[in-house]
Protein backbone atom coordinates (compact mmCIF):
# COMPACT_ATOMS: atom_id res chain seq x y z
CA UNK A 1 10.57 8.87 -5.73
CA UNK A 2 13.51 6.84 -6.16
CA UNK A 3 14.13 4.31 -3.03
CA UNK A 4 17.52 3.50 -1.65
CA UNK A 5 18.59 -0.03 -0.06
CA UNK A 6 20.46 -0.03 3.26
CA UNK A 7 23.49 -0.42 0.94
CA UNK A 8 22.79 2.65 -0.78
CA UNK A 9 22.48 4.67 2.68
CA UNK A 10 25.90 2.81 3.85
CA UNK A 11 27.68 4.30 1.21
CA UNK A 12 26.66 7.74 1.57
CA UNK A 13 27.55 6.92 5.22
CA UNK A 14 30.56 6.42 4.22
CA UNK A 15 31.13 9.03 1.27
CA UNK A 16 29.78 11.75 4.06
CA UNK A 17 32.40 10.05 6.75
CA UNK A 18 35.05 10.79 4.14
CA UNK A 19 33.85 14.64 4.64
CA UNK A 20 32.10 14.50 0.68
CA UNK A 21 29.80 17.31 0.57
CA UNK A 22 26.07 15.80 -1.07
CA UNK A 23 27.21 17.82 -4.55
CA UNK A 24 29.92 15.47 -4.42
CA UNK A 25 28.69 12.27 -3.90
CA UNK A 26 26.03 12.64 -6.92
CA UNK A 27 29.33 13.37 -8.95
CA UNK A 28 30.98 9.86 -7.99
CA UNK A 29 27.82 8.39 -8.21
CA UNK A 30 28.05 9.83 -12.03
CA UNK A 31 31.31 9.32 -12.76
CA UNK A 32 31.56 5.95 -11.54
CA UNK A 33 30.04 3.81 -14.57
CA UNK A 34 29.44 1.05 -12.36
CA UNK A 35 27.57 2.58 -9.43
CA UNK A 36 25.91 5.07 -11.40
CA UNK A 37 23.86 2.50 -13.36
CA UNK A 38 20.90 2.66 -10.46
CA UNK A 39 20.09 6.36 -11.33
CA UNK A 40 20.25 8.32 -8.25
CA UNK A 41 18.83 11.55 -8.65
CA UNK A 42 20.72 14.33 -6.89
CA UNK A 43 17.63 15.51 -4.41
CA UNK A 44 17.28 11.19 -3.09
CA UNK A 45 20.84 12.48 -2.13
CA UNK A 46 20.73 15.30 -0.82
CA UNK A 47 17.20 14.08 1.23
CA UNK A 48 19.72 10.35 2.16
CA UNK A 49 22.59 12.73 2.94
CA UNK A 50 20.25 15.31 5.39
CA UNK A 51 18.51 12.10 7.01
CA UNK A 52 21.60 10.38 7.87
CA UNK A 53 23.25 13.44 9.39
CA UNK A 54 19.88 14.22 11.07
CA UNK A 55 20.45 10.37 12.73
CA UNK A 56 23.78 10.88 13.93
CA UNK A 57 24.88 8.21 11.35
CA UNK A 58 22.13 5.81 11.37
CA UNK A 59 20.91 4.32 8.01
CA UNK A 60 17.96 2.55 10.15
CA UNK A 61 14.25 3.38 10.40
CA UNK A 62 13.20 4.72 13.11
CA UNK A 63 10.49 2.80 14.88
CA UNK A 64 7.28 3.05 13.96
CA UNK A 65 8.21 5.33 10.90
CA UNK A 66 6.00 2.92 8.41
CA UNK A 67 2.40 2.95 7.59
CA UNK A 68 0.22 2.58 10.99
CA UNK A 69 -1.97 -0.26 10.79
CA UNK A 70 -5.91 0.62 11.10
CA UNK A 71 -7.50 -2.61 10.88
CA UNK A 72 -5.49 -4.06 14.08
CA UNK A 73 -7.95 -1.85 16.80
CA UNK A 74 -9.46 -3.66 19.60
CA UNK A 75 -12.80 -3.17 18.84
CA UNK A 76 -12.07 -5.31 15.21
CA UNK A 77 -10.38 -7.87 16.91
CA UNK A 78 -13.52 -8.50 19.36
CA UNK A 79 -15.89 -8.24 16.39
CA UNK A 80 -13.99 -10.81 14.31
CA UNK A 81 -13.27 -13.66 17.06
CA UNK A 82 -16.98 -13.35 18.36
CA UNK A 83 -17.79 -13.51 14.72
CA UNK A 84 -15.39 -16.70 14.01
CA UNK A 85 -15.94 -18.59 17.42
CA UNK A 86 -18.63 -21.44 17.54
CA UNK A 87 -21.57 -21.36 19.82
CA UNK A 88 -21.11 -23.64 22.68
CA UNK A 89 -23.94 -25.55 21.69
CA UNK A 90 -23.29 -25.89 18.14
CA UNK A 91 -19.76 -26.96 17.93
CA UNK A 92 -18.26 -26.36 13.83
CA UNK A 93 -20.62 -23.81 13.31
CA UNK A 94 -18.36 -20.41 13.07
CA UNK A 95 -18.44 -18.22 10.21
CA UNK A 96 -15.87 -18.89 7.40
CA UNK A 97 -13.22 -15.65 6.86
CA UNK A 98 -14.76 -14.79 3.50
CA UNK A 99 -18.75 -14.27 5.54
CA UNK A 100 -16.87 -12.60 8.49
CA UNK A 101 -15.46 -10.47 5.96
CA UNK A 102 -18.50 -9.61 4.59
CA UNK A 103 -20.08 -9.07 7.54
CA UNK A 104 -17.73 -6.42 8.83
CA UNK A 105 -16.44 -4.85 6.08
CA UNK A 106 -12.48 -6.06 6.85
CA UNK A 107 -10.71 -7.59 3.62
CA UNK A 108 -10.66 -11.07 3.76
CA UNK A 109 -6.92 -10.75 4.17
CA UNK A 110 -6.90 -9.12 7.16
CA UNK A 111 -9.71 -11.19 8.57
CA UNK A 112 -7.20 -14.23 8.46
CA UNK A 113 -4.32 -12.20 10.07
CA UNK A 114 -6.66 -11.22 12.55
CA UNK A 115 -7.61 -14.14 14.07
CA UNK A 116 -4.94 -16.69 12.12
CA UNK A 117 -1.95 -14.71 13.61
């Protein structure tokens, strides 16, 4: 699947603006040696071209349109800073990311944008 930058979708903004059916603007995109260096295929078009219209113009995700997070829940946010907090009476004793990450069975990675946020 072939990914187009926000310049990409501002140009067949424009292209469709300028009343360019999709057929047409995967013809300029072809003729025009400069342009057509990128290798659009003609359905990333035609999808670009039916998204736009489908946005009354827009060439900006819509919110919350990406990848949900699943690590982010409550209940792993509790586990971790229990898990990373010292015991009152033992000050400088908390688990390091990497053991808290073991323990839970969270990537170390998101262990430290858990609680390092």
């Amino acid at each position: 699947m072939t990914v187009l930058s926000k310049e990409d979708l501002i140009e067949i903004r424009t292209l469709l603006s300028l009343n360019k059916t999709p057929q047409e603007i995967f013809e300029f995109r072809v003729a025009n040696a400069l342009r057509g260096e990128r290798d659009w295929k003609r359905r990333t078009i035609y999808d670009a071209c039916k998204k736009i219209q489908a946005q009354q113009g827009s060439v900006e995700r819509r919110h919350g349109s990406g990848r949900p997070r699943t690590v982010r829940t409550e209940e792993n946010v509790d586990r971790v800073e229990r898990l990373l907090q010292s015991p009152p009476r033992l000050p400088g004793t908390h688990l390091s990311a990497r053991k808290v990450a073991r323990a839970t069975g969270i990537s170390r990675s998101s262990v430290r944008r858990l609680f390092y946020q």
